[in-house]
Protein backbone atom coordinates (compact mmCIF):
# COMPACT_ATOMS: atom_id res chain seq x y z
CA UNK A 1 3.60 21.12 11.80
CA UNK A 2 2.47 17.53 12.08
CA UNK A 3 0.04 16.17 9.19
CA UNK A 4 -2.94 14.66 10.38
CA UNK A 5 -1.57 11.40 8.23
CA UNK A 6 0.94 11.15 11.54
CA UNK A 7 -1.97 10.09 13.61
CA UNK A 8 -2.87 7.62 11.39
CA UNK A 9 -1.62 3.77 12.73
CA UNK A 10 -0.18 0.98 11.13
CA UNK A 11 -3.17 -1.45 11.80
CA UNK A 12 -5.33 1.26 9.63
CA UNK A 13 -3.24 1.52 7.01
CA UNK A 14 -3.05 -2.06 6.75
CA UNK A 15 -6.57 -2.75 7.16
CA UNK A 16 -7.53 0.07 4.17
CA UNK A 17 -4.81 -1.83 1.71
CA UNK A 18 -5.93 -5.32 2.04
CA UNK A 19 -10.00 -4.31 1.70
CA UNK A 20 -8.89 -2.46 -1.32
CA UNK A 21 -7.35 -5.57 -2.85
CA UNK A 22 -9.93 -7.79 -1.35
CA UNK A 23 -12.95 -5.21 -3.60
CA UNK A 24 -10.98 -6.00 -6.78
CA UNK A 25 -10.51 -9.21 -8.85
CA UNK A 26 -7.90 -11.28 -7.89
CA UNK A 27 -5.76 -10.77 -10.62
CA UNK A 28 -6.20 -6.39 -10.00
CA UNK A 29 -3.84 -4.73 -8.47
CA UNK A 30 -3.45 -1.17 -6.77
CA UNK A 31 -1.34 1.86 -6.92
CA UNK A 32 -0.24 3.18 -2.87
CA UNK A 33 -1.83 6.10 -3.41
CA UNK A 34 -5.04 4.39 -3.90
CA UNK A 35 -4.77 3.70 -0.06
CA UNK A 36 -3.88 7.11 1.17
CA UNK A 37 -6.90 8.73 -0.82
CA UNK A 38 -8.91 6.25 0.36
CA UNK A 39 -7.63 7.54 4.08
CA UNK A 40 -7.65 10.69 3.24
CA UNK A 41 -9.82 11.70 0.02
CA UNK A 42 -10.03 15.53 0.33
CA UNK A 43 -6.65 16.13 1.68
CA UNK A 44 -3.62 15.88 -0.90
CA UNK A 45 -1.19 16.82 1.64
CA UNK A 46 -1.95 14.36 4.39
CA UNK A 47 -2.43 11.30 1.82
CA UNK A 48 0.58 12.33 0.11
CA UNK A 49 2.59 12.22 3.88
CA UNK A 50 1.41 8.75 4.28
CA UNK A 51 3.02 7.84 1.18
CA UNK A 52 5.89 6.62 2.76
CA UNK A 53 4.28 4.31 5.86
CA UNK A 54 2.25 2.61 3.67
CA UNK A 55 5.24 1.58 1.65
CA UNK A 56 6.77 0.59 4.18
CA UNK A 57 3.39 -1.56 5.47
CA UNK A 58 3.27 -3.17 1.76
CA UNK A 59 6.91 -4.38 2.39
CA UNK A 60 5.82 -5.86 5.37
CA UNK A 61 2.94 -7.75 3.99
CA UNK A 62 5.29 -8.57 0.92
CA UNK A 63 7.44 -10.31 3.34
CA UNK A 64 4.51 -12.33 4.42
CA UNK A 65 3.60 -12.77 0.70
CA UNK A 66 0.32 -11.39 1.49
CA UNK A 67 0.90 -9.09 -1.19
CA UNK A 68 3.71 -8.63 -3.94
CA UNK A 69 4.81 -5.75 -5.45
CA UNK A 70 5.74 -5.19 -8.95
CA UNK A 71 6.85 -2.42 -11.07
CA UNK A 72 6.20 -2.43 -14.89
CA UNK A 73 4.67 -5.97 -14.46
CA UNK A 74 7.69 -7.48 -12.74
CA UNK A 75 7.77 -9.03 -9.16
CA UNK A 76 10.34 -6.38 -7.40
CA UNK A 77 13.33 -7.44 -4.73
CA UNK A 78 12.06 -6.23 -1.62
CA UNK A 79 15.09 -4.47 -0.42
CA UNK A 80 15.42 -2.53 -3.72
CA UNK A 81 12.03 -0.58 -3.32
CA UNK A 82 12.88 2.95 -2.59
CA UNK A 83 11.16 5.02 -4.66
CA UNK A 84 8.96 5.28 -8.13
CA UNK A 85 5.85 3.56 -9.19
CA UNK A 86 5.00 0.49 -8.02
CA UNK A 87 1.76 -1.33 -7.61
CA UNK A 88 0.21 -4.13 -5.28
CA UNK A 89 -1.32 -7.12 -5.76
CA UNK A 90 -2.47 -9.76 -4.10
CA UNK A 91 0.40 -12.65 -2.49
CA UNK A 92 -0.02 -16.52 -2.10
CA UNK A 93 -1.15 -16.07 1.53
CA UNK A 94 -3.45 -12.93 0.79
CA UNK A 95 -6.01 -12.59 3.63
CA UNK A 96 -8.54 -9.60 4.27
C-alpha cells in the first residue's frame, strides 16, 4: 500500500531542505530527517518512506555544491553515501 510520502515530488522535497538550511546559521547544519518531519510531522511512517528520496535530492544538490554532506564532521564522497548518519549543510553555491 503506497505511503502518502510517494505523492510527495522532488521540487517539494527540495524546496523544504534548502528553507530549512536557509532558517539556520550558516555554519548549522541538518539531519534528513529534519526534512521529512518537517513534510510530514505526525506521520512516522510516511517521513520515514521519504527517507530515501531526499537522500537522493541532497546528492543532487551536493553535486551542485549547493549543499555538502558530511558524516562525523567530514565532507563525504558522493558516491559512497548509502546509508547511516549523515548531515547537511550549506555548499559554496547555496541558494534558497
Amino acid at each position: 500500500m503506497p505511503h502518502r510520502a510517494d505523492h510527495v515530488d522532488n521540487t517539494t522535497i527540495q524546496k523544504q531542505l534548502l528553507s530549512l538550511l536557509a532558517e539556520r546559521k550558516p555554519e548549522s547544519s541538518i539531519c534528513p530527517s529534519d526534512v521529512a518531519r518537517a513534510l510530514f510531522p505526525d506521520d512516522e511512517p510516511a517521513w520515514r518512506a521519504l527517507m530515501p528520496k531526499i537522500r537522493s535530492i541532497a546528492v543532487a544538490l551536493a553535486r551542485e555544491d549547493r549543499i555538502e554532506i558530511t558524516r562525523g564532521g567530514r565532507r563525504l564522497h558522493l558516491d559512497s553515501i548509502k546509508g547511516g548518519p549523515i548531515r547537511l549543510h550549506r555548499g559554496a553555491a547555496f541558494q534558497n
